[in-house]
PDB file of N, CA and C in Angstrom:
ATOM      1  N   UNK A   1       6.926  13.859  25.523  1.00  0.00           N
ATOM      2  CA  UNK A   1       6.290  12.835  24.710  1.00  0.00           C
ATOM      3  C   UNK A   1       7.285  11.704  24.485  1.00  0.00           C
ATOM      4  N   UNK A   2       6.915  10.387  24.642  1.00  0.00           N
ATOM      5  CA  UNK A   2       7.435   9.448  24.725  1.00  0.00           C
ATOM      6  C   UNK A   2       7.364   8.722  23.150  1.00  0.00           C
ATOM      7  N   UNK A   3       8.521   8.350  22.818  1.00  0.00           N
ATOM      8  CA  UNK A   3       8.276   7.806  21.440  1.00  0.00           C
ATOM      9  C   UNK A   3       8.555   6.621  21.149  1.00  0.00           C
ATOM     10  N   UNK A   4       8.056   5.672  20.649  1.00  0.00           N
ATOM     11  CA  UNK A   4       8.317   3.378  20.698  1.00  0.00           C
ATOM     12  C   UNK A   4       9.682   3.427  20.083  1.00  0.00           C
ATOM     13  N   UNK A   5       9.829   2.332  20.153  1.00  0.00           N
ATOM     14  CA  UNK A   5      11.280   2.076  19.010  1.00  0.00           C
ATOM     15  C   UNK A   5      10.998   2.183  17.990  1.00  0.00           C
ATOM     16  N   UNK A   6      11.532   3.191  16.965  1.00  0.00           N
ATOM     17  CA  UNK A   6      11.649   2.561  15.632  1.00  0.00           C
ATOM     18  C   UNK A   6      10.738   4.118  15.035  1.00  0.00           C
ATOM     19  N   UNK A   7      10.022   4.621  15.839  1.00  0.00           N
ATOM     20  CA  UNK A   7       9.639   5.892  15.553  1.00  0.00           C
ATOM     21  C   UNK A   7       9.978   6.350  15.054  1.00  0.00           C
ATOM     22  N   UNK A   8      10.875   6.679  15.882  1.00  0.00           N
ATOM     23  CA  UNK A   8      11.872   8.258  14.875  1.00  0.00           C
ATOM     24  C   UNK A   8      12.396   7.565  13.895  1.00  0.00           C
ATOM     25  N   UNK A   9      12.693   6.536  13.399  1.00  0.00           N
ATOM     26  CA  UNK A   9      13.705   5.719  11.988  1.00  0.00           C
ATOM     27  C   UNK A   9      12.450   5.986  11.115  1.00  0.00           C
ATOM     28  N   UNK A  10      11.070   5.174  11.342  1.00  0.00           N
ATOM     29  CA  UNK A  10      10.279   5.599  10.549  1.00  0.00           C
ATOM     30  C   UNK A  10       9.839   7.125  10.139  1.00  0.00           C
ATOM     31  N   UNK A  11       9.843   8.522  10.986  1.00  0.00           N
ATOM     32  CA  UNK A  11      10.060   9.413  11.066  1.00  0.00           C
ATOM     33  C   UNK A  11      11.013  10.182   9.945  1.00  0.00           C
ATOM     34  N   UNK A  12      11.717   9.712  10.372  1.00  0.00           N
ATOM     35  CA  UNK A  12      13.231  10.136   9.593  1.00  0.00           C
ATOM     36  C   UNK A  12      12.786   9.212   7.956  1.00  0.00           C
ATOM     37  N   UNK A  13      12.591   8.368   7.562  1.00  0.00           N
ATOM     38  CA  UNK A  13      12.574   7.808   6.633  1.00  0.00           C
ATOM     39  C   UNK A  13      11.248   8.510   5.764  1.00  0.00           C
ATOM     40  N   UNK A  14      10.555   8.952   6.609  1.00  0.00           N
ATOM     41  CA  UNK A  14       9.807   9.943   5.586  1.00  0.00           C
ATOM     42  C   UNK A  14       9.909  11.187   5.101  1.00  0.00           C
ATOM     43  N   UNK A  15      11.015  11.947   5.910  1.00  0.00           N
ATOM     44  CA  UNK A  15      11.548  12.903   5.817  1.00  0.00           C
ATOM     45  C   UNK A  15      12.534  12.921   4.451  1.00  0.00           C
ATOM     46  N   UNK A  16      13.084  11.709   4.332  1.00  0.00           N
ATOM     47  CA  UNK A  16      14.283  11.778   3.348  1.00  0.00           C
ATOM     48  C   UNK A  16      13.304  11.155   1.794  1.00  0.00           C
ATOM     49  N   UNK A  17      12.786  10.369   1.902  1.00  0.00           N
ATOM     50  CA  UNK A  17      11.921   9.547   1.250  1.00  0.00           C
ATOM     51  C   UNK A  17      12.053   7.813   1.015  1.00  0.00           C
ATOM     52  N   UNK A  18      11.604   6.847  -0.084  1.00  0.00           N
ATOM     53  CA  UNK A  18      12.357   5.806  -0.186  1.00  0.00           C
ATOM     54  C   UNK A  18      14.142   5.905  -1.229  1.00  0.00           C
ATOM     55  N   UNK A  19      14.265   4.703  -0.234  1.00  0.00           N
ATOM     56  CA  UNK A  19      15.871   4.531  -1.193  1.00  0.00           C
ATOM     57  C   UNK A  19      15.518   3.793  -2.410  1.00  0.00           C
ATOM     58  N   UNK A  20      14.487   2.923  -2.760  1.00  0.00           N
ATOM     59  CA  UNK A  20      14.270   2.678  -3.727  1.00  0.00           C
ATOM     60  C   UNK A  20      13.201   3.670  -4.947  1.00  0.00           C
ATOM     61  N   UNK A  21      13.235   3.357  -5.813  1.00  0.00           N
ATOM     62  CA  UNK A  21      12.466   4.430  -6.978  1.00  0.00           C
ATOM     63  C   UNK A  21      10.636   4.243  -6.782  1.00  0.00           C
ATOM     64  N   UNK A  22       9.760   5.659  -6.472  1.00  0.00           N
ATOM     65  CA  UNK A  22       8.813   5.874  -5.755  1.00  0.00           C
ATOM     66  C   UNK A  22       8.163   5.728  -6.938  1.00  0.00           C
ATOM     67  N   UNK A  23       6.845   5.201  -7.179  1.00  0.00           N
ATOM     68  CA  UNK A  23       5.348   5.580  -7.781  1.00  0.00           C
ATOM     69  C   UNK A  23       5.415   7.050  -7.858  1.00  0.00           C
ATOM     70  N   UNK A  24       4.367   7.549  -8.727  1.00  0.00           N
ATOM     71  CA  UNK A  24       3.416   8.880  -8.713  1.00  0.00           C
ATOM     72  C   UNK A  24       2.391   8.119  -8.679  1.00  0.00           C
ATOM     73  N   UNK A  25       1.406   9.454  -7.956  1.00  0.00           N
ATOM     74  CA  UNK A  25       0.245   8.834  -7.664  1.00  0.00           C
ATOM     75  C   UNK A  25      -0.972   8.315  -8.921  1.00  0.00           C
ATOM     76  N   UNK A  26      -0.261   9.001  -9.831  1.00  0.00           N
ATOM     77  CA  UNK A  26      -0.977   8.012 -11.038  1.00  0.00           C
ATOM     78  C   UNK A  26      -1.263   7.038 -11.191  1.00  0.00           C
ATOM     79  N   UNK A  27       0.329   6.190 -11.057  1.00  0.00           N
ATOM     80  CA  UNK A  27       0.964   5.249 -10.754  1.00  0.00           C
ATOM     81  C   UNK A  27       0.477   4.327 -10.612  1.00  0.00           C
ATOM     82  N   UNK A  28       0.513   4.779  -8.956  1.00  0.00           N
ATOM     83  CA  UNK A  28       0.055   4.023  -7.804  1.00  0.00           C
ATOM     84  C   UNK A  28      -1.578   3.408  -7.733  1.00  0.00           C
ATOM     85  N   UNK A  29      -2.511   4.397  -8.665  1.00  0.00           N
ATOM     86  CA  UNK A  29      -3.293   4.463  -8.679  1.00  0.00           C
ATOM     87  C   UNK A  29      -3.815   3.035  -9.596  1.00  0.00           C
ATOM     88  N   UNK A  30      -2.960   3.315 -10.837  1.00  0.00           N
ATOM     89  CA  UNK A  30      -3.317   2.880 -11.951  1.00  0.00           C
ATOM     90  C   UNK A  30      -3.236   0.882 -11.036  1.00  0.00           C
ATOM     91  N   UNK A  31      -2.066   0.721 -10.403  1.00  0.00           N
ATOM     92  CA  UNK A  31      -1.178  -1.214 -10.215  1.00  0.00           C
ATOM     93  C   UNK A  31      -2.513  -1.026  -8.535  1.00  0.00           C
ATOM     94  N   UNK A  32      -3.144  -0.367  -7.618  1.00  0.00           N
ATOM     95  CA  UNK A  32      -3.385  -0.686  -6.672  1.00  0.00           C
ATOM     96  C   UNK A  32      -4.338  -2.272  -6.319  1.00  0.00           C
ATOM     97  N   UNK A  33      -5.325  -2.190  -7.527  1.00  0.00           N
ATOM     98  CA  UNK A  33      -5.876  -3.697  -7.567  1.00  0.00           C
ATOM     99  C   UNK A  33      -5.059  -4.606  -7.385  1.00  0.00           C
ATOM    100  N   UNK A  34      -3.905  -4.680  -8.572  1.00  0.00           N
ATOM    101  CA  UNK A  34      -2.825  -5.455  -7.958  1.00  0.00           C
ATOM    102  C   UNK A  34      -2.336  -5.905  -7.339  1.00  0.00           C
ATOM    103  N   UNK A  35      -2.073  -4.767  -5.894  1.00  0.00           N
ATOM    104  CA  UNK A  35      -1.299  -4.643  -5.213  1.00  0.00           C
ATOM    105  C   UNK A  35      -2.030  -5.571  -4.074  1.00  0.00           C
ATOM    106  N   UNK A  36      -3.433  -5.307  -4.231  1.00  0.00           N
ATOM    107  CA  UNK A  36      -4.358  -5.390  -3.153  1.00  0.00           C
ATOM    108  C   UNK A  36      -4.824  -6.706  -3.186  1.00  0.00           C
ATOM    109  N   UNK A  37      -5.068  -7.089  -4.361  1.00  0.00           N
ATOM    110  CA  UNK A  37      -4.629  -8.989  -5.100  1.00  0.00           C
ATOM    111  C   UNK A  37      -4.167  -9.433  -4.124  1.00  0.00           C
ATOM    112  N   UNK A  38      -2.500  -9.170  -4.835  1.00  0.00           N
ATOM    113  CA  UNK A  38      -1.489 -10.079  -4.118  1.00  0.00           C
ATOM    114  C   UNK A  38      -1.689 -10.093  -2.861  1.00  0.00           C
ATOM    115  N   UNK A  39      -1.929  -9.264  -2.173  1.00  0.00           N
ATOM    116  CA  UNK A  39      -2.370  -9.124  -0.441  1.00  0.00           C
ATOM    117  C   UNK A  39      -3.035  -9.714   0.002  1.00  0.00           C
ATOM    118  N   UNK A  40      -4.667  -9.974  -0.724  1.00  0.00           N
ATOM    119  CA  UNK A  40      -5.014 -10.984  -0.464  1.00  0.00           C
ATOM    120  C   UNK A  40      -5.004 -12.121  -0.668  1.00  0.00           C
ATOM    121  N   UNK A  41      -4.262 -12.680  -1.550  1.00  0.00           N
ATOM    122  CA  UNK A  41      -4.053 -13.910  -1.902  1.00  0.00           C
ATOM    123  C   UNK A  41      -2.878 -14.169  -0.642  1.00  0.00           C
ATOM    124  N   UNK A  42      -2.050 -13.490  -0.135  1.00  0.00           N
ATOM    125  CA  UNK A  42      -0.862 -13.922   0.604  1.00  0.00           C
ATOM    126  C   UNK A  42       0.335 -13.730   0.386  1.00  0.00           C
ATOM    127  N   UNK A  43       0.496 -13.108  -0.892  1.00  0.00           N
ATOM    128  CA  UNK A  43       1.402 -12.965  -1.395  1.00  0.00           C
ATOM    129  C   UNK A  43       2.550 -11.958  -0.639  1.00  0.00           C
ATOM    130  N   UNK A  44       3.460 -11.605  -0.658  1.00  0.00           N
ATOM    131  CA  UNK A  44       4.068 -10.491   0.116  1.00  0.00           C
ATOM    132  C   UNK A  44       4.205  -9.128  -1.171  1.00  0.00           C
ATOM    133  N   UNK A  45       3.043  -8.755  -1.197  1.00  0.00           N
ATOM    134  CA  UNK A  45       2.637  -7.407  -2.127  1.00  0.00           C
ATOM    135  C   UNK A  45       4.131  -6.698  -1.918  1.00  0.00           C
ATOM    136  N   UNK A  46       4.909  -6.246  -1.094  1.00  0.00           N
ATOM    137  CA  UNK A  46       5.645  -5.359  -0.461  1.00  0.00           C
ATOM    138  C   UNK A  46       6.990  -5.622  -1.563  1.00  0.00           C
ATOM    139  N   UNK A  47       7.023  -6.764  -1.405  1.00  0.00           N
ATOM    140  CA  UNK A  47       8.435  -7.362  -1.815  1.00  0.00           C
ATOM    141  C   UNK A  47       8.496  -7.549  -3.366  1.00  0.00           C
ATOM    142  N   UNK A  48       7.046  -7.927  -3.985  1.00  0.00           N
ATOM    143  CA  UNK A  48       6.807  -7.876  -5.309  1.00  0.00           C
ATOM    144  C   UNK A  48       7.046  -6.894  -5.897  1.00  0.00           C
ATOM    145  N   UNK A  49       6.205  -5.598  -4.981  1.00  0.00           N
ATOM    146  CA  UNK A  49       5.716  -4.390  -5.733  1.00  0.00           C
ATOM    147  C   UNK A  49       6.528  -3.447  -4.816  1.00  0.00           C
ATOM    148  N   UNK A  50       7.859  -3.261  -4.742  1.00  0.00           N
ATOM    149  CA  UNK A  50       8.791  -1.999  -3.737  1.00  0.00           C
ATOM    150  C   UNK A  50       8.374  -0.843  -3.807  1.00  0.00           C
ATOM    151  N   UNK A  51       8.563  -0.351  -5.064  1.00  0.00           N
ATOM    152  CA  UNK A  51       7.891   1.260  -5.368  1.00  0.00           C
ATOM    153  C   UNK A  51       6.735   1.350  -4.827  1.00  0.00           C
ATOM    154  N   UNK A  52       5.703   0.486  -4.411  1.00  0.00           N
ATOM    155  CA  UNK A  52       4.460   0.719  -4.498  1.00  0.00           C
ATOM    156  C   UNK A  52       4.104   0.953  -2.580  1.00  0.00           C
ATOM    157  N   UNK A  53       5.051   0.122  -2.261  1.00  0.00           N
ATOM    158  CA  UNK A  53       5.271   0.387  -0.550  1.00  0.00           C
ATOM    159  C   UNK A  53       5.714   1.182   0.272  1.00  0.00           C
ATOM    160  N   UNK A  54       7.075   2.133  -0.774  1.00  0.00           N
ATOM    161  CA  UNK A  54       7.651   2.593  -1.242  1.00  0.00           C
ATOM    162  C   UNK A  54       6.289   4.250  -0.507  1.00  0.00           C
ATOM    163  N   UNK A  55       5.467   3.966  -1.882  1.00  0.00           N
ATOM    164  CA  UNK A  55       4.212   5.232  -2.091  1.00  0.00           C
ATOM    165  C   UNK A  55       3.823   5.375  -1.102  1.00  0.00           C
ATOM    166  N   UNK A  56       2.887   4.212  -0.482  1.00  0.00           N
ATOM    167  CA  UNK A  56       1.782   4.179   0.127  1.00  0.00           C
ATOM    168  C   UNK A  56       2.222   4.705   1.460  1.00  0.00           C
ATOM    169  N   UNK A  57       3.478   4.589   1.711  1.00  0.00           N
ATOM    170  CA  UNK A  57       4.512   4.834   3.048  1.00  0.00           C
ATOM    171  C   UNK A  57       4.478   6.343   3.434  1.00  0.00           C
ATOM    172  N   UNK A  58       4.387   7.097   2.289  1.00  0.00           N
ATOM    173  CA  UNK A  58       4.518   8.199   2.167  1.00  0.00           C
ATOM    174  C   UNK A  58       3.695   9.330   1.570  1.00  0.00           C
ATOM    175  N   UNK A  59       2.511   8.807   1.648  1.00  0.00           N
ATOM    176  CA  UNK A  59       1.757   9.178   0.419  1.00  0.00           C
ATOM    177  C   UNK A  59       0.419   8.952   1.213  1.00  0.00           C
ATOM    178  N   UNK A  60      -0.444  10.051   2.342  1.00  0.00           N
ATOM    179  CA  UNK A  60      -1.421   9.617   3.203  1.00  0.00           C
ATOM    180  C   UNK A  60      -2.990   9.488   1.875  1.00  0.00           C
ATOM    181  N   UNK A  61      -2.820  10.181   0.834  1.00  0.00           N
ATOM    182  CA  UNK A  61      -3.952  10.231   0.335  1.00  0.00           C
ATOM    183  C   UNK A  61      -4.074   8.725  -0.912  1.00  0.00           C
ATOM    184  N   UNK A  62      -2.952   8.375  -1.207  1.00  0.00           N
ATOM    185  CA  UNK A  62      -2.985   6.796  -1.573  1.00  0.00           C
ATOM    186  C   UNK A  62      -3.297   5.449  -0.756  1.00  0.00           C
ATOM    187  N   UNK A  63      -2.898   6.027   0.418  1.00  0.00           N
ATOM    188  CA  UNK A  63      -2.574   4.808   1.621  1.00  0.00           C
ATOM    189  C   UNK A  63      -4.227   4.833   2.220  1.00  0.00           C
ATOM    190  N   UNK A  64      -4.731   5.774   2.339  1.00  0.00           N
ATOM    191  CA  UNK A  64      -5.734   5.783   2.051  1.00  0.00           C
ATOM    192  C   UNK A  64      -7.147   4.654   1.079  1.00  0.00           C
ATOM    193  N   UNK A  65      -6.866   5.174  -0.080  1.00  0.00           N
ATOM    194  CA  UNK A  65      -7.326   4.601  -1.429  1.00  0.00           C
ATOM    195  C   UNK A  65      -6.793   2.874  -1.303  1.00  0.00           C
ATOM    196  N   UNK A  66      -6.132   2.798  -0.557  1.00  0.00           N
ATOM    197  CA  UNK A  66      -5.176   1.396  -0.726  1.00  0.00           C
ATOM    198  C   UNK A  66      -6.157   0.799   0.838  1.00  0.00           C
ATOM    199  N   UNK A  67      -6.323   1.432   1.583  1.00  0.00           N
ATOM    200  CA  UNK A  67      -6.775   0.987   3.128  1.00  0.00           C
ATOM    201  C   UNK A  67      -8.249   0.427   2.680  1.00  0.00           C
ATOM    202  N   UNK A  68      -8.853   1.370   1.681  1.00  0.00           N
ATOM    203  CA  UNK A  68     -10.386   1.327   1.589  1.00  0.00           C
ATOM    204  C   UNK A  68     -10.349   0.245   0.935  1.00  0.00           C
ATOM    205  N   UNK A  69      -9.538   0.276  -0.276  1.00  0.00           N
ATOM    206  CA  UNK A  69      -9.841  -0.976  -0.953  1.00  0.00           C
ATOM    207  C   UNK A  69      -9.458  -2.629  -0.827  1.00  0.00           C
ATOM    208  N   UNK A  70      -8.327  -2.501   0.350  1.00  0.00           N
ATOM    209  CA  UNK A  70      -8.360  -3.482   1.342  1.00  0.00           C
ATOM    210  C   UNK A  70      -9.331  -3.905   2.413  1.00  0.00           C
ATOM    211  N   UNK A  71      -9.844  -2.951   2.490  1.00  0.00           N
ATOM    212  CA  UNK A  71     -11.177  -3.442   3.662  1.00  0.00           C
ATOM    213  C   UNK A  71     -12.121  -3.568   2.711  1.00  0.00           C
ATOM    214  N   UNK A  72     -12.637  -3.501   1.602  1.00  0.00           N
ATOM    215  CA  UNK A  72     -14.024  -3.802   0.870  1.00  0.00           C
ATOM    216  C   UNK A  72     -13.436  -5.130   0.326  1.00  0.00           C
ATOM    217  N   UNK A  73     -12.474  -5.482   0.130  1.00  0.00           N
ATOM    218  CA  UNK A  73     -11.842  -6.591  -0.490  1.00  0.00           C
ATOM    219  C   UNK A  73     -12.071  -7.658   0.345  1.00  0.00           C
ATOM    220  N   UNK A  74     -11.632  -7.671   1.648  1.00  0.00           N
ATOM    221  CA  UNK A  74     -11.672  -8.725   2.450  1.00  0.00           C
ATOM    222  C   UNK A  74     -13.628  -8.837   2.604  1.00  0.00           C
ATOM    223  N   UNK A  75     -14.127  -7.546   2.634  1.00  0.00           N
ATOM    224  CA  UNK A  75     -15.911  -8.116   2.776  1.00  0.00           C
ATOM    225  C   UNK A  75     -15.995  -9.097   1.565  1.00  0.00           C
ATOM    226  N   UNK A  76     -15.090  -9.048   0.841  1.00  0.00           N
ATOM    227  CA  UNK A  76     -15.481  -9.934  -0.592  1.00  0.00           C
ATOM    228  C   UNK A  76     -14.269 -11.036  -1.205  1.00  0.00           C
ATOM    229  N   UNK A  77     -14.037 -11.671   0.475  1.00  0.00           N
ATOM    230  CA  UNK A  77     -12.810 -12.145  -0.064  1.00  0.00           C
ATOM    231  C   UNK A  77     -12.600 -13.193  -1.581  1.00  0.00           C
ATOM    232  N   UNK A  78     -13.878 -13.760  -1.513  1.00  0.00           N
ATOM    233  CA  UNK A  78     -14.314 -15.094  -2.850  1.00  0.00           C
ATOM    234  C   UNK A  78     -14.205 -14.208  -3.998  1.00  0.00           C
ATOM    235  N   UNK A  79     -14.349 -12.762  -4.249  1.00  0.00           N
ATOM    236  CA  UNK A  79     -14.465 -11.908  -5.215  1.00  0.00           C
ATOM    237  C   UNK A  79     -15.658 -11.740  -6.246  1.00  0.00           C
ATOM    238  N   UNK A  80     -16.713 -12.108  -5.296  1.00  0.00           N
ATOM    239  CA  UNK A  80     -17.914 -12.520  -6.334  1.00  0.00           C
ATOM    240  C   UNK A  80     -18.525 -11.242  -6.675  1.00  0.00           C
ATOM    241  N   UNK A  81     -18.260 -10.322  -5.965  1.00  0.00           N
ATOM    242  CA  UNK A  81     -18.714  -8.422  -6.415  1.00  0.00           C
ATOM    243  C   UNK A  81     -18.213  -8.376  -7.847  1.00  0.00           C
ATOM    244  N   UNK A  82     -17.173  -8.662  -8.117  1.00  0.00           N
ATOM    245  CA  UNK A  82     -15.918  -8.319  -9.212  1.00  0.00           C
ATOM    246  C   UNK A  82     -16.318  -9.429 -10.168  1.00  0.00           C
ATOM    247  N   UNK A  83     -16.714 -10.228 -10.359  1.00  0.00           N
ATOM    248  CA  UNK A  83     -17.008 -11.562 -11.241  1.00  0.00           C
ATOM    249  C   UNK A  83     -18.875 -10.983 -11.556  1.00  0.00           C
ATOM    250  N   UNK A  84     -19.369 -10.481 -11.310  1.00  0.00           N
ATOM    251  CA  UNK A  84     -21.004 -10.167 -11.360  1.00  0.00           C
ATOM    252  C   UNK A  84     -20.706  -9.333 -12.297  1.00  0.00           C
ATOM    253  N   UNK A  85     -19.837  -8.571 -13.072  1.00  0.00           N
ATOM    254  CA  UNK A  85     -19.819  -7.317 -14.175  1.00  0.00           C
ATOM    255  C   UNK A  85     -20.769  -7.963 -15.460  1.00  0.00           C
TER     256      UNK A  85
END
């Protein structure tokens, strides 16, 4: 099996965890709107929110929760779902 560059670093980096201080999935749970905001606005979510990149990196059942709510987000990029409450 043939592996790209950077594989095994990413590999290895999940093995050890982040070097910076991780979310719980509480956490993660509780800032993800946030997170998912800044993302769409353009912002660099990653760099704002470390711990939270940090999670999602490592964490398939957040990254998850974070994927879904990035793809229903962009169906609604104007946010008019979220403004109708």
């Amino acid at each position: 099996m043939q592996h790209k560059p950077g594989d095994l670093g990413r590999q290895f980096e999940r093995m050890i965890g982040p070097a910076d201080p991780e979310l719980g999935c509480d956490e993660c749970f509780d800032q993800l709107d946030a997170y998912v905001e800044l993302e769409m606005t353009g912002v660099r979510a990653d760099a704002t929110m470390p711990a939270m990149r940090a999670h999602l990196e490592g964490c398939s059942a957040c990254r998850d929760d974070h994927d879904s709510l990035l793809a229903f987000a962009r169906t609604d990029p104007a946010g008019t779902l979220r403004d109708r409450g």
